[in-house]
N, C-alpha and C. Protein backbone atom coordinates (compact mmCIF):
# COMPACT_ATOMS: atom_id res chain seq x y z
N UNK A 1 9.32 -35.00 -15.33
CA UNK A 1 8.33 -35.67 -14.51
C UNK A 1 7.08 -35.91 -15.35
N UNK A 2 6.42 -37.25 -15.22
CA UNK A 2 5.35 -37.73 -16.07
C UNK A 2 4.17 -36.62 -15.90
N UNK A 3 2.85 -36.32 -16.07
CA UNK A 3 1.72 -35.84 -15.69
C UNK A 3 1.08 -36.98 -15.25
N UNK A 4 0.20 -35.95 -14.10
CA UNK A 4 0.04 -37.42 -13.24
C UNK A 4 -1.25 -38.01 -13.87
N UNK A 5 -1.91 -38.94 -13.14
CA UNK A 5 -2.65 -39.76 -13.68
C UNK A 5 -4.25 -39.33 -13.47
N UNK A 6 -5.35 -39.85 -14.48
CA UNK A 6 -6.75 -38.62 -13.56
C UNK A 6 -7.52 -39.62 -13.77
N UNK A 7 -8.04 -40.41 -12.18
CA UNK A 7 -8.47 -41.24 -11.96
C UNK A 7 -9.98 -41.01 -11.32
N UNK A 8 -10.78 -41.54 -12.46
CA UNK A 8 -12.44 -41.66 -12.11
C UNK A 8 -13.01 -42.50 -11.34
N UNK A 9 -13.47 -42.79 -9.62
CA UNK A 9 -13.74 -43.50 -9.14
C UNK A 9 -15.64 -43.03 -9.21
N UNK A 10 -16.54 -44.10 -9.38
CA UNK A 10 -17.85 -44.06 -9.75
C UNK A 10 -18.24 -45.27 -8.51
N UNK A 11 -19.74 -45.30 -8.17
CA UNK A 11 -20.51 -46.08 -8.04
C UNK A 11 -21.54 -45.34 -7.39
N UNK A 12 -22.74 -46.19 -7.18
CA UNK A 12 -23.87 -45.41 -6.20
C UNK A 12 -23.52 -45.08 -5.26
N UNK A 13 -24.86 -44.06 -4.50
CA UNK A 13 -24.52 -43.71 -3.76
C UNK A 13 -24.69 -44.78 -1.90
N UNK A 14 -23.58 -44.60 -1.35
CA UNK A 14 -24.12 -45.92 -0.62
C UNK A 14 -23.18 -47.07 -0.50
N UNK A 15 -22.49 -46.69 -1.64
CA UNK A 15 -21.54 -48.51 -2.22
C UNK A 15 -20.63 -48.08 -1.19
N UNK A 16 -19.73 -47.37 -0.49
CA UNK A 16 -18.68 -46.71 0.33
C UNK A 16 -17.41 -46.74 -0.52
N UNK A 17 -18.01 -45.18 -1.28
CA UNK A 17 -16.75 -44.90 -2.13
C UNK A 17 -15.42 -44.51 -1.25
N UNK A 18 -15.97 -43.72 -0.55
CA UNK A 18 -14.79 -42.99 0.00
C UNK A 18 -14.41 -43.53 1.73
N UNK A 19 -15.24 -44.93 1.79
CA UNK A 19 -14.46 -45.32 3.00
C UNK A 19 -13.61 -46.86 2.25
N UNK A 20 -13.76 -46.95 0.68
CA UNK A 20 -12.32 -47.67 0.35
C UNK A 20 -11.17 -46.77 -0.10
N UNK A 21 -11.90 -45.67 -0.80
CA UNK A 21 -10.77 -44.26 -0.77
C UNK A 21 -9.75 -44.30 0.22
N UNK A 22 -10.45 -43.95 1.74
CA UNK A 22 -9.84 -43.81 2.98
C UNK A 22 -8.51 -44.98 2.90
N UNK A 23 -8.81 -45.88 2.92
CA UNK A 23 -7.71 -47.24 2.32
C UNK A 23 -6.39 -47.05 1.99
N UNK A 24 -6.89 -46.01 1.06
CA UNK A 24 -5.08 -46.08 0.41
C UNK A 24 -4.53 -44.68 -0.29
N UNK A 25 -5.66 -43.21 0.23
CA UNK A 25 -5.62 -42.09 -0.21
C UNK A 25 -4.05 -41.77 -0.08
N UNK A 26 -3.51 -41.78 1.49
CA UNK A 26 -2.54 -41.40 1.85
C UNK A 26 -1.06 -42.03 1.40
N UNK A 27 -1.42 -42.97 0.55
CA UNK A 27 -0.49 -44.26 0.08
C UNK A 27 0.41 -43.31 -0.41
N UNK A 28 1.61 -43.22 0.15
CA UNK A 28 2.79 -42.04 -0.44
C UNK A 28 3.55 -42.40 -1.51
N UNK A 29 3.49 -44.00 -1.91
CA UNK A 29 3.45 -44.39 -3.38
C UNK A 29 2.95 -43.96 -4.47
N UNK A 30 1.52 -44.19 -4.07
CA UNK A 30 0.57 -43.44 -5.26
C UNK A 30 0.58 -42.24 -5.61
N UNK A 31 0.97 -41.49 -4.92
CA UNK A 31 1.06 -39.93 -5.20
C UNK A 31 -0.16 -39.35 -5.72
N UNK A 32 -1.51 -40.26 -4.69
CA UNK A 32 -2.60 -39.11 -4.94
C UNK A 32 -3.09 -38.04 -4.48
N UNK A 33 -3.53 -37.29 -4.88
CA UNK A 33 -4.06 -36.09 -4.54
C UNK A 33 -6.39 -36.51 -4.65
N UNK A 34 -6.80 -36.19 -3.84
CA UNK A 34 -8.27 -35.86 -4.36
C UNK A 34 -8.76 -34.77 -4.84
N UNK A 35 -9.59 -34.78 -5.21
CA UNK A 35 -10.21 -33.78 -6.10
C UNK A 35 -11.19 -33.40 -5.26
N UNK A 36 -11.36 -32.14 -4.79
CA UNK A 36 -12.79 -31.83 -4.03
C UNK A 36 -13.75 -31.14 -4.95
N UNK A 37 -14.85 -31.85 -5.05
CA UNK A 37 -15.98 -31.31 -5.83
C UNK A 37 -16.54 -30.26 -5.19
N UNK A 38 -17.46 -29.59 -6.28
CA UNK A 38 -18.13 -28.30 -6.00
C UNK A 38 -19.68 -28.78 -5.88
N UNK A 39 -19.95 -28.36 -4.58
CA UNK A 39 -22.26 -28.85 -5.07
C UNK A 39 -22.44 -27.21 -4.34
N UNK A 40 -23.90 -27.54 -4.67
CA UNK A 40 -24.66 -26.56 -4.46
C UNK A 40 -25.81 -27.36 -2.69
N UNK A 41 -25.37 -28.25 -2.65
CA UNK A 41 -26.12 -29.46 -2.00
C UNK A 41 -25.63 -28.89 -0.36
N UNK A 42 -26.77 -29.15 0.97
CA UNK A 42 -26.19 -28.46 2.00
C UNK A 42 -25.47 -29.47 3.07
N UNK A 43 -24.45 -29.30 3.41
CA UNK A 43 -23.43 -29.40 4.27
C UNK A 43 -24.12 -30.91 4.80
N UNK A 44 -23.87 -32.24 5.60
CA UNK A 44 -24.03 -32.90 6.44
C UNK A 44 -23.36 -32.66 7.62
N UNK A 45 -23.92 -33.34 8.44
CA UNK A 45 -23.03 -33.06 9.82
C UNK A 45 -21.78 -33.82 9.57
N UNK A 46 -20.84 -33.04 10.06
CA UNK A 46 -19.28 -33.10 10.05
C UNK A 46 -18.54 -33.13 8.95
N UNK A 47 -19.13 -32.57 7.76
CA UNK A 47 -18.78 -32.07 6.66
C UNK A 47 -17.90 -30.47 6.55
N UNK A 48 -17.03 -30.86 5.94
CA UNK A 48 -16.14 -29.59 6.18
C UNK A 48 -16.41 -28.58 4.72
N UNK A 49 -16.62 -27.42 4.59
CA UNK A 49 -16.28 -26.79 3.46
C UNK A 49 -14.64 -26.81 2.97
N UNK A 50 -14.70 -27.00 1.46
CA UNK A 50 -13.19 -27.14 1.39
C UNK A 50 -12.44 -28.39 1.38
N UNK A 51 -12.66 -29.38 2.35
CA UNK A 51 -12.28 -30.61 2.56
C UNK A 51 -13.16 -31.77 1.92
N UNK A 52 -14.16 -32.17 2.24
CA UNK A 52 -15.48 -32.85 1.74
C UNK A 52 -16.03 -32.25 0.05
N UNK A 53 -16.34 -31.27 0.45
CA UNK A 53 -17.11 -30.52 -1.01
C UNK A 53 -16.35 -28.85 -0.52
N UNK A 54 -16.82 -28.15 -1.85
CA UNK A 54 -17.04 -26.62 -2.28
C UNK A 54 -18.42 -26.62 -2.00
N UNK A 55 -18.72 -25.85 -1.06
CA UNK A 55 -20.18 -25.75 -0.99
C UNK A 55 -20.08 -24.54 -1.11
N UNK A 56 -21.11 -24.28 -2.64
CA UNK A 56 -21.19 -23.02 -3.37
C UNK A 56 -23.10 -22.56 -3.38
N UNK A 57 -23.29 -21.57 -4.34
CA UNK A 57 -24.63 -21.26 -4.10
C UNK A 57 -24.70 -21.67 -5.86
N UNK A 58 -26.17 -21.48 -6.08
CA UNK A 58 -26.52 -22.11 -7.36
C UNK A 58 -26.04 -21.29 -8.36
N UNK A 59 -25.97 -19.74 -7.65
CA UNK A 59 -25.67 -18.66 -8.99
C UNK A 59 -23.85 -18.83 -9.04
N UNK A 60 -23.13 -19.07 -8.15
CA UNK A 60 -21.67 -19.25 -8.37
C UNK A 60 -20.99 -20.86 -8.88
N UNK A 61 -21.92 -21.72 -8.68
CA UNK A 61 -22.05 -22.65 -9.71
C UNK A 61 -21.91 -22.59 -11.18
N UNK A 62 -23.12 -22.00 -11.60
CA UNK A 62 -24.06 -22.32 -13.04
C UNK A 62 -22.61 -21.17 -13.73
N UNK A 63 -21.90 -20.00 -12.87
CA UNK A 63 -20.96 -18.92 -13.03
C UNK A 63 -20.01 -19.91 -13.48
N UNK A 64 -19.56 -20.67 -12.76
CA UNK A 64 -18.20 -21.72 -12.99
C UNK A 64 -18.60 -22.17 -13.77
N UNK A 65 -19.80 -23.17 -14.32
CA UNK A 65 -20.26 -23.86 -15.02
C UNK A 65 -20.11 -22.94 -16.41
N UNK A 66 -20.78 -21.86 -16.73
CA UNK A 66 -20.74 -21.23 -17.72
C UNK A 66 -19.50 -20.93 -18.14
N UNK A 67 -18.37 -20.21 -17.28
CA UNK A 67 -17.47 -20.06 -17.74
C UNK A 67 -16.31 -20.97 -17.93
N UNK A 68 -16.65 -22.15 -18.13
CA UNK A 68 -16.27 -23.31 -18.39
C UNK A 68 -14.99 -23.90 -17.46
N UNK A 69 -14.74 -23.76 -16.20
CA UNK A 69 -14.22 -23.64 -14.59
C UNK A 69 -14.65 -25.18 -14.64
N UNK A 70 -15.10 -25.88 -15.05
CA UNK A 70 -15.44 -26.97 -14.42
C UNK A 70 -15.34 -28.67 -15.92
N UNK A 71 -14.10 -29.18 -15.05
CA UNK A 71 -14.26 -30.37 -15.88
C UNK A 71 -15.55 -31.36 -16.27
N UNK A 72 -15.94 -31.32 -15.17
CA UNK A 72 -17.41 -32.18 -15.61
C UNK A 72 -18.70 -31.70 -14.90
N UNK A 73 -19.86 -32.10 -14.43
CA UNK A 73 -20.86 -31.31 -13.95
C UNK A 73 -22.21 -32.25 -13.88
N UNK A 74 -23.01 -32.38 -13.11
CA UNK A 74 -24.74 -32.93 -13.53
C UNK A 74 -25.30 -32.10 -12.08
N UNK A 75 -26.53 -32.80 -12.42
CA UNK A 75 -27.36 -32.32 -11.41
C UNK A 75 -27.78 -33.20 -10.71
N UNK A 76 -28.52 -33.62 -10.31
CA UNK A 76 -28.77 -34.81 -9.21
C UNK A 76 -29.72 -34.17 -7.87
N UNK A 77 -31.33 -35.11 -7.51
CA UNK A 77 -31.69 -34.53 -6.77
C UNK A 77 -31.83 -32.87 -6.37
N UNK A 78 -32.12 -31.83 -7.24
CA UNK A 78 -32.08 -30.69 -7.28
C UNK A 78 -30.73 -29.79 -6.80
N UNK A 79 -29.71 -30.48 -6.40
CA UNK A 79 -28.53 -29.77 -6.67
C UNK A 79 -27.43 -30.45 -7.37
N UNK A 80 -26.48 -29.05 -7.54
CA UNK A 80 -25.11 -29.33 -8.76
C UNK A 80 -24.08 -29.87 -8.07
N UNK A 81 -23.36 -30.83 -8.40
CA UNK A 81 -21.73 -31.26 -8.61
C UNK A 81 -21.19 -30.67 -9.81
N UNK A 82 -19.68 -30.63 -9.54
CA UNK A 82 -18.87 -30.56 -10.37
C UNK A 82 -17.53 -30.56 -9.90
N UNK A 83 -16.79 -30.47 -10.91
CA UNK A 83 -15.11 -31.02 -10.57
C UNK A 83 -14.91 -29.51 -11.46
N UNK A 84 -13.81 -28.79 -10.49
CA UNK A 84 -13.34 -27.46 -10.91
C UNK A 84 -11.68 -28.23 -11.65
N UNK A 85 -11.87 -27.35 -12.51
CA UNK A 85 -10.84 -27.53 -13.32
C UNK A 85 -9.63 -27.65 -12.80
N UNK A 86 -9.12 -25.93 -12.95
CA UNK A 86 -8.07 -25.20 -12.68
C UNK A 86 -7.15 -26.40 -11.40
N UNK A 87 -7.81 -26.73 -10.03
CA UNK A 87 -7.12 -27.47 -9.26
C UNK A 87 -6.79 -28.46 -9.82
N UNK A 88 -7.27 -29.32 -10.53
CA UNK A 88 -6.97 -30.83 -11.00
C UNK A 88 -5.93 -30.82 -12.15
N UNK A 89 -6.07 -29.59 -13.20
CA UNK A 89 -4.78 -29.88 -13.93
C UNK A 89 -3.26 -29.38 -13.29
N UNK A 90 -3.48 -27.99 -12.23
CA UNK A 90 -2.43 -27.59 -11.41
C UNK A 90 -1.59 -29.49 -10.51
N UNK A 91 -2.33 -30.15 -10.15
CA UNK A 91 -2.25 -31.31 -9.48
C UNK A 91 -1.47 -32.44 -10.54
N UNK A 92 -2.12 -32.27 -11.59
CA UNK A 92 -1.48 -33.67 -12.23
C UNK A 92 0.08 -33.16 -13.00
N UNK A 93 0.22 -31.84 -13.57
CA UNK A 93 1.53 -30.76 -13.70
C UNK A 93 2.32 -30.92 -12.71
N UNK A 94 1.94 -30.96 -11.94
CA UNK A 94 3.30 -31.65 -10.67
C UNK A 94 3.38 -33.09 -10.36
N UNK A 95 2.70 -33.81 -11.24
CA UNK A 95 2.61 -35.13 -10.83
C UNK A 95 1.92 -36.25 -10.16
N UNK A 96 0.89 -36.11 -9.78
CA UNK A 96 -0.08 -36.00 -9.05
C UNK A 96 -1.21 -36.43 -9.08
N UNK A 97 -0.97 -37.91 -9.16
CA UNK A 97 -2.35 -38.57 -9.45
C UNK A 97 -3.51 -38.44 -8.92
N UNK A 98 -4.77 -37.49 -9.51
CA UNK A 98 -5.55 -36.53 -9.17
C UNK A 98 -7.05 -38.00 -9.09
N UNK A 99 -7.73 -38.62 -8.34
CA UNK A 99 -8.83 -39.05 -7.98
C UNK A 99 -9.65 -37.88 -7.58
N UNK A 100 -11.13 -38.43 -8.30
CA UNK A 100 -12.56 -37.81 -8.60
C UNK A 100 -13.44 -38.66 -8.92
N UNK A 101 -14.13 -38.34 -7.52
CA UNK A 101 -15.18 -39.40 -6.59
C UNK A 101 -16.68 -38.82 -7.29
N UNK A 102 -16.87 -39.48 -8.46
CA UNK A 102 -18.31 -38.71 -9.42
C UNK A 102 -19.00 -39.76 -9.93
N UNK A 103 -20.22 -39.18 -10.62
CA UNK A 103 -21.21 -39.88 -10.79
C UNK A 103 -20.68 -40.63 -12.43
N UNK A 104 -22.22 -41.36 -12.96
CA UNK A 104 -21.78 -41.76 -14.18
C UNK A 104 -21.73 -40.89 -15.26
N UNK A 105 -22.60 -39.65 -15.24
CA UNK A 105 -22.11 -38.94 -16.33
C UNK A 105 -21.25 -38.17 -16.55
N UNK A 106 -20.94 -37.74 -15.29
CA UNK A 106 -19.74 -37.12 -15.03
C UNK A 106 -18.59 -37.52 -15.70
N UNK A 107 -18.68 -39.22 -15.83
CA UNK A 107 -17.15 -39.99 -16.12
C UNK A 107 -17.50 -39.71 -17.58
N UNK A 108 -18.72 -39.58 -18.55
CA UNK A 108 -18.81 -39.36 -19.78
C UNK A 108 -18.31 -38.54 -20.10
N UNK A 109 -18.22 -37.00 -19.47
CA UNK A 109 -17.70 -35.93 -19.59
C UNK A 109 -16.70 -35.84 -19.69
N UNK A 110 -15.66 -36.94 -18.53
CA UNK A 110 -14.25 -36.74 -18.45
C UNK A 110 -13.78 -37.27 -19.52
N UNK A 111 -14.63 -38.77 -20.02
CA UNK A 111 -14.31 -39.38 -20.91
C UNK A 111 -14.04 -38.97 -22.38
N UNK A 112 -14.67 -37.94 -22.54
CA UNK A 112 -14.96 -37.10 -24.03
C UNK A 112 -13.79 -35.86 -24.00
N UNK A 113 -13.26 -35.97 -22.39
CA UNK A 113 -12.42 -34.62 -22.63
C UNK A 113 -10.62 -35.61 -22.00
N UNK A 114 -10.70 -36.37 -22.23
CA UNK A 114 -9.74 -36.88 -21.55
C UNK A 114 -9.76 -38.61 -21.61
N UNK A 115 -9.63 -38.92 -22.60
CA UNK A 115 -9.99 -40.26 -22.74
C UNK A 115 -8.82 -41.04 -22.01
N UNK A 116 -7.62 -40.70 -21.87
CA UNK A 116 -6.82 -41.62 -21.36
C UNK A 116 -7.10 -42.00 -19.85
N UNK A 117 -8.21 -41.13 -19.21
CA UNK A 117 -8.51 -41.18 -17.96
C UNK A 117 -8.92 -42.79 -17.02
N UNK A 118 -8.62 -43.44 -16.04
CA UNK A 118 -8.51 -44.46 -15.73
C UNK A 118 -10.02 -44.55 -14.85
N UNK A 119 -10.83 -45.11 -15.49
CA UNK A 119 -11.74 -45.24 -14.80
C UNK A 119 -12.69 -46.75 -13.96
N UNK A 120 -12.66 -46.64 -12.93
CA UNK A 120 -12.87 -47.85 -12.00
C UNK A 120 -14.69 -47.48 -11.35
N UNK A 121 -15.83 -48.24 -11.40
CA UNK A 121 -16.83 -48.41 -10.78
C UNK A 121 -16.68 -49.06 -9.88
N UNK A 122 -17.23 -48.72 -8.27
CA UNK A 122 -17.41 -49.98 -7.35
C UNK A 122 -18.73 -50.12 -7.32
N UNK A 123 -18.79 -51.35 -7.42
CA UNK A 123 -20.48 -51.74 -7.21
C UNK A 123 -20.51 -52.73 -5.49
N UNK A 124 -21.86 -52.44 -5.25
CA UNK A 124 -22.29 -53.02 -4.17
C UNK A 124 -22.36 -54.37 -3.91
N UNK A 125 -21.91 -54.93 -2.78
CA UNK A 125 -22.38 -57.16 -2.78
C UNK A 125 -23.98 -57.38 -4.09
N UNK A 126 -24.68 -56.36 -3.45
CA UNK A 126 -26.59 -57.01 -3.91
C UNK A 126 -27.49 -55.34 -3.67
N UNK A 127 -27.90 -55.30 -4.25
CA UNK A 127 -28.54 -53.68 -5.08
C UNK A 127 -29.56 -53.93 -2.75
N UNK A 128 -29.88 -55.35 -2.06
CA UNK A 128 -30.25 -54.94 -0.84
C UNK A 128 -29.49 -54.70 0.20
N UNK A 129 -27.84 -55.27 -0.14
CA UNK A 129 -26.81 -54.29 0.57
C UNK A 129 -26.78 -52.78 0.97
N UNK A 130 -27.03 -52.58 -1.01
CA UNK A 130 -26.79 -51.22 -1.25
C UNK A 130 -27.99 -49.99 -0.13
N UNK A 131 -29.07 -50.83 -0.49
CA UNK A 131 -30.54 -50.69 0.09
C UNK A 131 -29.87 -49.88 1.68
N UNK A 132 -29.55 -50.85 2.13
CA UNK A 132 -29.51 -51.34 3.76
C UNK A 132 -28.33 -50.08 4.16
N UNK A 133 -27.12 -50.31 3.42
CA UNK A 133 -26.28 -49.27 3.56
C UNK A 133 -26.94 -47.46 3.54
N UNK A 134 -27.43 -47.37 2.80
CA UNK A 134 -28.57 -45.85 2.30
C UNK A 134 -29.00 -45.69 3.78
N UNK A 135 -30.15 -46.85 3.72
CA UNK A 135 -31.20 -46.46 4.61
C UNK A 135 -30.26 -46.04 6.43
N UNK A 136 -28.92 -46.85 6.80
CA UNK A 136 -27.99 -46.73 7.77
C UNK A 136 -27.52 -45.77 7.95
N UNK A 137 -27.27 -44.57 7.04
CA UNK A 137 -26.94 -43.16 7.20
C UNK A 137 -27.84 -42.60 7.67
N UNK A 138 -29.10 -42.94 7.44
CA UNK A 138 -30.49 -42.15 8.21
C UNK A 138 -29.95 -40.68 7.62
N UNK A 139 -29.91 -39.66 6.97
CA UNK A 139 -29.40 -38.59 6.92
C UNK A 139 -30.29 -38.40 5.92
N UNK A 140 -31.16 -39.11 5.21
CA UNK A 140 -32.22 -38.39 4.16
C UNK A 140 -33.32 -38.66 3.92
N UNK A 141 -34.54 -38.02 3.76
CA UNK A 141 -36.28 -38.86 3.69
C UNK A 141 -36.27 -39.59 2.93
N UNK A 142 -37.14 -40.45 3.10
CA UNK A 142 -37.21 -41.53 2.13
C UNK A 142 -36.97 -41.21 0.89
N UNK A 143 -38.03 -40.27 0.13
CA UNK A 143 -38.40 -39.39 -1.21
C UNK A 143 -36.70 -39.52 -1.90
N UNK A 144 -35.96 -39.06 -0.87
CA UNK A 144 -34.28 -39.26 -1.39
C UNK A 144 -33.35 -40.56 -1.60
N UNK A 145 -34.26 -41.29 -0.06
CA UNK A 145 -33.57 -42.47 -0.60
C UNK A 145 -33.88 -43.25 -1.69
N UNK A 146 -35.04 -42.99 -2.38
CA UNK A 146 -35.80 -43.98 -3.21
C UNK A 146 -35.11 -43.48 -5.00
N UNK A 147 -35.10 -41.90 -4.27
CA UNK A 147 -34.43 -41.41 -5.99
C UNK A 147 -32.81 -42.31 -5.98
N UNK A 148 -32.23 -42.25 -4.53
CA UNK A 148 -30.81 -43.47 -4.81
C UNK A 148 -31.00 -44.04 -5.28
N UNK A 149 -32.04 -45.25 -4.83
CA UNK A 149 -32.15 -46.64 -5.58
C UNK A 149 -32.07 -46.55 -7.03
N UNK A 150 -33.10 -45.90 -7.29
CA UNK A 150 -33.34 -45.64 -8.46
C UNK A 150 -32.45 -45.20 -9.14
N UNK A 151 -31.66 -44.45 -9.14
CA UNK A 151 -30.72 -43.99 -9.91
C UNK A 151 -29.19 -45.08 -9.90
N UNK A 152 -29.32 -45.39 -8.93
CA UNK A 152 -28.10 -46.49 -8.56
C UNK A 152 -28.69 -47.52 -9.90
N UNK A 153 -30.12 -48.14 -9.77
CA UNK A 153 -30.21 -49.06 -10.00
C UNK A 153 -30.17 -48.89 -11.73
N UNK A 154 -30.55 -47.81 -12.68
CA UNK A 154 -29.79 -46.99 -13.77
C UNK A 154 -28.57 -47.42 -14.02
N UNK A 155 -27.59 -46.98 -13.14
CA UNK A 155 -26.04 -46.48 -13.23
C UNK A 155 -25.54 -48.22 -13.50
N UNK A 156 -26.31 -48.90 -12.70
CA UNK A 156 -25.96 -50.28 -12.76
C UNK A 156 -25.93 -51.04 -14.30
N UNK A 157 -26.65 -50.56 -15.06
CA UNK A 157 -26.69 -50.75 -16.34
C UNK A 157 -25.42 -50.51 -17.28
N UNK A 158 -24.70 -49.30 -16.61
CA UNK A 158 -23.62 -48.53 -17.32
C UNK A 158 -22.42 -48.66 -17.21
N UNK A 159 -22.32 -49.58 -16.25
CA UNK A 159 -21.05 -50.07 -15.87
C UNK A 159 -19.80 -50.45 -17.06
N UNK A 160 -20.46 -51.02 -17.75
CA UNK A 160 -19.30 -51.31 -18.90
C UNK A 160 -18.43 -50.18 -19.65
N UNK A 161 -19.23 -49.22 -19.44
CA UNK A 161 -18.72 -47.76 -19.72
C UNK A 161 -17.33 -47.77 -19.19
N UNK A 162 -16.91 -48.45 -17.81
CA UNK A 162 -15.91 -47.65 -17.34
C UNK A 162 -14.55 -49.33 -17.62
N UNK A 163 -13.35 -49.07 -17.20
CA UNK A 163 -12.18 -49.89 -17.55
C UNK A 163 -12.72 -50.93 -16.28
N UNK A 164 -12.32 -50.61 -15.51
CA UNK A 164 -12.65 -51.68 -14.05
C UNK A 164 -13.74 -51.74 -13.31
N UNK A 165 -14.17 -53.01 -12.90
CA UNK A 165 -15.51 -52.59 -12.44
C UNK A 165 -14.93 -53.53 -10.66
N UNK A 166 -15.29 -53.05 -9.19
CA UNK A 166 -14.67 -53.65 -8.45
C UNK A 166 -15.75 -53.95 -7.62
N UNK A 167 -16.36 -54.62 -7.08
CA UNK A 167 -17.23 -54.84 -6.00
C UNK A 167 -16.62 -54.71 -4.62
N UNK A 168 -17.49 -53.89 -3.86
CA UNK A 168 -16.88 -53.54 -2.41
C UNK A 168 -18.18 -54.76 -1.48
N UNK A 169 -17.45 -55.76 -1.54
CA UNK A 169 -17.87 -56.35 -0.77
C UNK A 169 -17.65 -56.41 1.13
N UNK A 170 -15.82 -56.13 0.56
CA UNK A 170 -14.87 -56.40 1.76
C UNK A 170 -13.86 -54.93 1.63
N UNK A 171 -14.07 -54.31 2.24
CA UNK A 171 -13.43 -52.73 2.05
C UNK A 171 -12.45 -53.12 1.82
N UNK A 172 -11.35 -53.51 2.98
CA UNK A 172 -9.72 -53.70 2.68
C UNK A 172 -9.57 -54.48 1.09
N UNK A 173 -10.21 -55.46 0.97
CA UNK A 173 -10.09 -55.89 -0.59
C UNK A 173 -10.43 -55.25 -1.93
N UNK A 174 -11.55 -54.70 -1.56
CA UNK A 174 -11.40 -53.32 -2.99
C UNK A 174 -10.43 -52.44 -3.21
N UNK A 175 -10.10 -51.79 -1.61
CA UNK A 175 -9.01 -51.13 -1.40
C UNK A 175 -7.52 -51.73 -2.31
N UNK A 176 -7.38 -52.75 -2.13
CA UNK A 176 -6.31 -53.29 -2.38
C UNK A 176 -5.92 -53.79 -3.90
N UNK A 177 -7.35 -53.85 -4.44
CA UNK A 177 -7.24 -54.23 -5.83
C UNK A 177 -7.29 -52.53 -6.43
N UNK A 178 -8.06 -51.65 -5.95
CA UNK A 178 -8.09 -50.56 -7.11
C UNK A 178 -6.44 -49.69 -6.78
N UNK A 179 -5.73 -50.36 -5.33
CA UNK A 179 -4.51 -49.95 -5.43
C UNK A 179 -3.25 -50.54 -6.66
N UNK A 180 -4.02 -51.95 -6.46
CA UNK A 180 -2.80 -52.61 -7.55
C UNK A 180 -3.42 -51.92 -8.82
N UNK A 181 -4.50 -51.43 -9.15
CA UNK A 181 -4.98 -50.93 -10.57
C UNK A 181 -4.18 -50.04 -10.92
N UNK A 182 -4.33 -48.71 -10.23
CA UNK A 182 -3.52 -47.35 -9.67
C UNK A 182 -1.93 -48.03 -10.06
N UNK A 183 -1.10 -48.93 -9.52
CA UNK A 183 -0.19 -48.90 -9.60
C UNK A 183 0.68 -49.57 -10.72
N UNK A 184 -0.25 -50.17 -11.66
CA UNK A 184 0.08 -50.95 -12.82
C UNK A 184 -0.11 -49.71 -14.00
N UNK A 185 -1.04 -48.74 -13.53
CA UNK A 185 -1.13 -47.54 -14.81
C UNK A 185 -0.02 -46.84 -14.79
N UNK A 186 0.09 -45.87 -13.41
CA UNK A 186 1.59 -45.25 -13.40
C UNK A 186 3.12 -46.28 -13.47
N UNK A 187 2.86 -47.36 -13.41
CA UNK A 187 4.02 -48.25 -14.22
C UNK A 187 4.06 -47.75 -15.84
N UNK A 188 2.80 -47.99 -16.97
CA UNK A 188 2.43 -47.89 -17.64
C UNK A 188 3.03 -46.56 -18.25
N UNK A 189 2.53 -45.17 -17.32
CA UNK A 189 2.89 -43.90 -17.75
C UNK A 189 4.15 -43.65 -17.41
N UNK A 190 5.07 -44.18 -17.10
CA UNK A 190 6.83 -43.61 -17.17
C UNK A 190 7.26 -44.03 -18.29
């Protein structure tokens, strides 16, 4: 059996990573698995521990972090992400095309430790989409939404960094192209 495939999905925050995720997670073709990240960041409403994130404390973090538990890592807005190791290579050893929903440096990280890694950005219709989408969650003070922009509007620069770049204009259609992406690589890897 091949090792499965370890797929970097990137964009701001806002672009709706994970409601084109939702799209085609379960696709029993693809044989993906997600990756649940670790933050230090607190819970939203209807956020599950475990399911959504690892919601850890800063000292069992920086612990993983140190003892090198964690494929990639940044900080952001005063708390940590990261992608724990140990699950994601157990996942792709059985086959298991492992998606990890992270930022841009994150994908540097993966990139330096894993170059064959397939990496796709979605970017937003217009940086006042992106705007409009943020501000619609209502879930953070301004002070937060403004560090988004800002940092989105950064990340926007970096795009070339990654293999595919997809605009989520039309969910089902991003959906559908980063599926045919997904399915032309594991053609690729048999």
């Amino acid at each position: 059996m091949p090792k499965g495939l370890l797929i970097v999905i990137s964009g701001p925050s806002g672009v709706g990573k994970g409601t084109v995720l939702k799209e085609f997670i379960e696709d029993p073709a693809l044989k993906l698995s997600y990756s649940i990240s670790m933050t230090t960041r607190e819970k939203r409403p209807g956020e599950v521990d475990g399911v959504n994130y690892y919601f850890v404390t800063r000292e069992e973090f920086e612990r993983a972090r140190d003892n090198g538990e964690l494929l990639e890592w940044t900080e952001f807005v005063g708390n940590y992400y990261g992608t724990p190791l140990k699950g994601v290579e157990e996942l792709r050893e059985q086959g298991r095309n492992v998606i990890l929903e992270i930022e841009v440096e994150g994908c540097r990280q993966i990139r330096e430790k894993c170059p064959e890694a397939l990496t796709i950005y979605i970017v937003p219709p217009s940086m006042e989409e992106l705007e409009r989408r943020i501000r619609g969650r209502k879930t953070e003070p301004e002070e937060i939404v403004q560090q988004r922009l800002e940092k989105a509007a950064k990340e926007m620069q970096q795009i070339a960094e990654y293999k595919y770049v997809v605009c989520n204009d039309d969910v089902s259609l991003a959906a559908d192209i980063i599926r045919v992406i997904i399915e032309r690589h594991m053609e690729r890897a048999k």
